[in-house]
Protein backbone atom coordinates (compact mmCIF):
# COMPACT_ATOMS: atom_id res chain seq x y z
CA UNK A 1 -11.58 -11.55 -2.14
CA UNK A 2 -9.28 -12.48 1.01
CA UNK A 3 -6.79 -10.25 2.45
CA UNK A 4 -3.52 -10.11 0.97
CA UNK A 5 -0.92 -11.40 3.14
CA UNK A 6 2.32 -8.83 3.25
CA UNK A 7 5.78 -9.24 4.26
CA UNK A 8 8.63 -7.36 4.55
CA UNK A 9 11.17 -7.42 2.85
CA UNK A 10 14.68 -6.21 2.64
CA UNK A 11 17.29 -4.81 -0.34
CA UNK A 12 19.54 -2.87 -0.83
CA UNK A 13 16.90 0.33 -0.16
CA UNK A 14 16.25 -1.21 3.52
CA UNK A 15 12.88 -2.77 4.58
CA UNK A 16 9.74 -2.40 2.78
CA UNK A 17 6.20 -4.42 2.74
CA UNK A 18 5.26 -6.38 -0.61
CA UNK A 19 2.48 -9.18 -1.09
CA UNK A 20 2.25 -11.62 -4.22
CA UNK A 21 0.36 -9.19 -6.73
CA UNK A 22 -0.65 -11.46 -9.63
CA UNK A 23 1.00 -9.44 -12.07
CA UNK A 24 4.52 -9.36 -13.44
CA UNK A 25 5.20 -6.76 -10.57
CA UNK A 26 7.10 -6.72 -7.05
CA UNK A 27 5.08 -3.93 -5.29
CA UNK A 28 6.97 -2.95 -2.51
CA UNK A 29 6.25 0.05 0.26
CA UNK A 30 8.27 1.79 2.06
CA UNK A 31 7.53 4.16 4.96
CA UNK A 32 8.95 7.77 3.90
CA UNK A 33 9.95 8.83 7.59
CA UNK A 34 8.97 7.92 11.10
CA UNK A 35 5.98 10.68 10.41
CA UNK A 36 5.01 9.81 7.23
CA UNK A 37 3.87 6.86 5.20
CA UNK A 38 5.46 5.74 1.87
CA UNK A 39 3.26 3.79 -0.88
CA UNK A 40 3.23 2.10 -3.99
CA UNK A 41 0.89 1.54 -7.20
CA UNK A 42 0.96 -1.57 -9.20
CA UNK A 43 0.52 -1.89 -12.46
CA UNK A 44 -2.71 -3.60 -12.43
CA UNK A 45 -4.18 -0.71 -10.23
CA UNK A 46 -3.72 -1.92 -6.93
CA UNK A 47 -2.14 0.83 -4.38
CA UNK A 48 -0.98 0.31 -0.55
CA UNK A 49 0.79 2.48 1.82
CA UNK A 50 3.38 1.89 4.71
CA UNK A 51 3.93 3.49 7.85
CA UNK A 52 2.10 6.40 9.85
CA UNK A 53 -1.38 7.16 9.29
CA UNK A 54 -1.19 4.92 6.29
CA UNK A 55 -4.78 4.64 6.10
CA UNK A 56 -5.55 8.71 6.24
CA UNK A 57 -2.67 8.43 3.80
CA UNK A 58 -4.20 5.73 1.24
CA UNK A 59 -8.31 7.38 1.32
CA UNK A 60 -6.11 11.12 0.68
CA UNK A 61 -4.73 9.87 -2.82
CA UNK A 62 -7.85 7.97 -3.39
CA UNK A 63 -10.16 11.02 -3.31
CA UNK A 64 -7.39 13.17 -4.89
CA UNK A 65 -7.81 10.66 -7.47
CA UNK A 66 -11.49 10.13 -7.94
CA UNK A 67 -11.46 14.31 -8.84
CA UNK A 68 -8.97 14.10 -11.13
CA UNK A 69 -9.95 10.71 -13.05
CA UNK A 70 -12.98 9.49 -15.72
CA UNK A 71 -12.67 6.19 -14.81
CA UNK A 72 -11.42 5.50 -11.61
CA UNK A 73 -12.42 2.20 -10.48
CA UNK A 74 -14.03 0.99 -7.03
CA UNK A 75 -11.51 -0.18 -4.48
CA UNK A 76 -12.13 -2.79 -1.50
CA UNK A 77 -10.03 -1.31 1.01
CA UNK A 78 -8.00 -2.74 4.03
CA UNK A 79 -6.05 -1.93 6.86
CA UNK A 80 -3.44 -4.52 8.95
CA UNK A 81 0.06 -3.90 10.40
CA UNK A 82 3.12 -5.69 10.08
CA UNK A 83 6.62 -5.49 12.05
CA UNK A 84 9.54 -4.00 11.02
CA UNK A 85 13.15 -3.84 12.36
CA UNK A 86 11.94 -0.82 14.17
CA UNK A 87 8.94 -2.29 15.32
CA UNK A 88 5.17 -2.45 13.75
CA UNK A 89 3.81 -0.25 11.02
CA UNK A 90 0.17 0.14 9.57
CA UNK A 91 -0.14 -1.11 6.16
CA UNK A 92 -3.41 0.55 3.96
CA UNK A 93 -4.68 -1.28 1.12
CA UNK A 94 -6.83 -0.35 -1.83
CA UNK A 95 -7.30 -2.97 -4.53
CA UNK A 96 -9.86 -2.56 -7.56
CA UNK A 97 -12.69 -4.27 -7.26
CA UNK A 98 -13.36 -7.11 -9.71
């Protein structure tokens, strides 16, 4: 699998980071606050977090996760970082593996 490419994106709830899924879905990320990263979990299982410590963030709710679920599936993770108005921001990824 190649990485996904992201963007940003902007509405009418500011800038976030999306990436074509392959689903019927627009999965879009947010950063919560300058401190803290925001995320987002498609439909089809794939998960990725914006902002600070995105990646400390993203392996958090995976192992939160992975105790609470029977069937939680193995992820190929990522990590890149993408610019925003207010300059760049990590972007963690976690998609299922196939």
């Amino acid at each position: 699998m190649s990485d996904p490419e992201f963007r940003v994106v902007t509405d009418d709830q500011g800038e976030g980071v999306t990436y074509t899924c392959g689903c019927s879905c627009t999965p879009t990320a947010r950063p919560r606050s300058a401190d803290e990263a925001g995320m987002e979990h498609c439909c089809c299982g794939k998960v990725h977090f914006v902002g600070a410590n995105a990646a400390n963030a993203l392996a958090a709710y995976l192992g939160d996760r992975k105790q609470r679920r029977k069937n939680e599936p193995a992820y190929e993770l990522g990590v890149t970082a993408v610019r925003l108005a207010k300059g760049p921001v990590e972007v963690a990824w976690a998609f299922p593996q196939e």
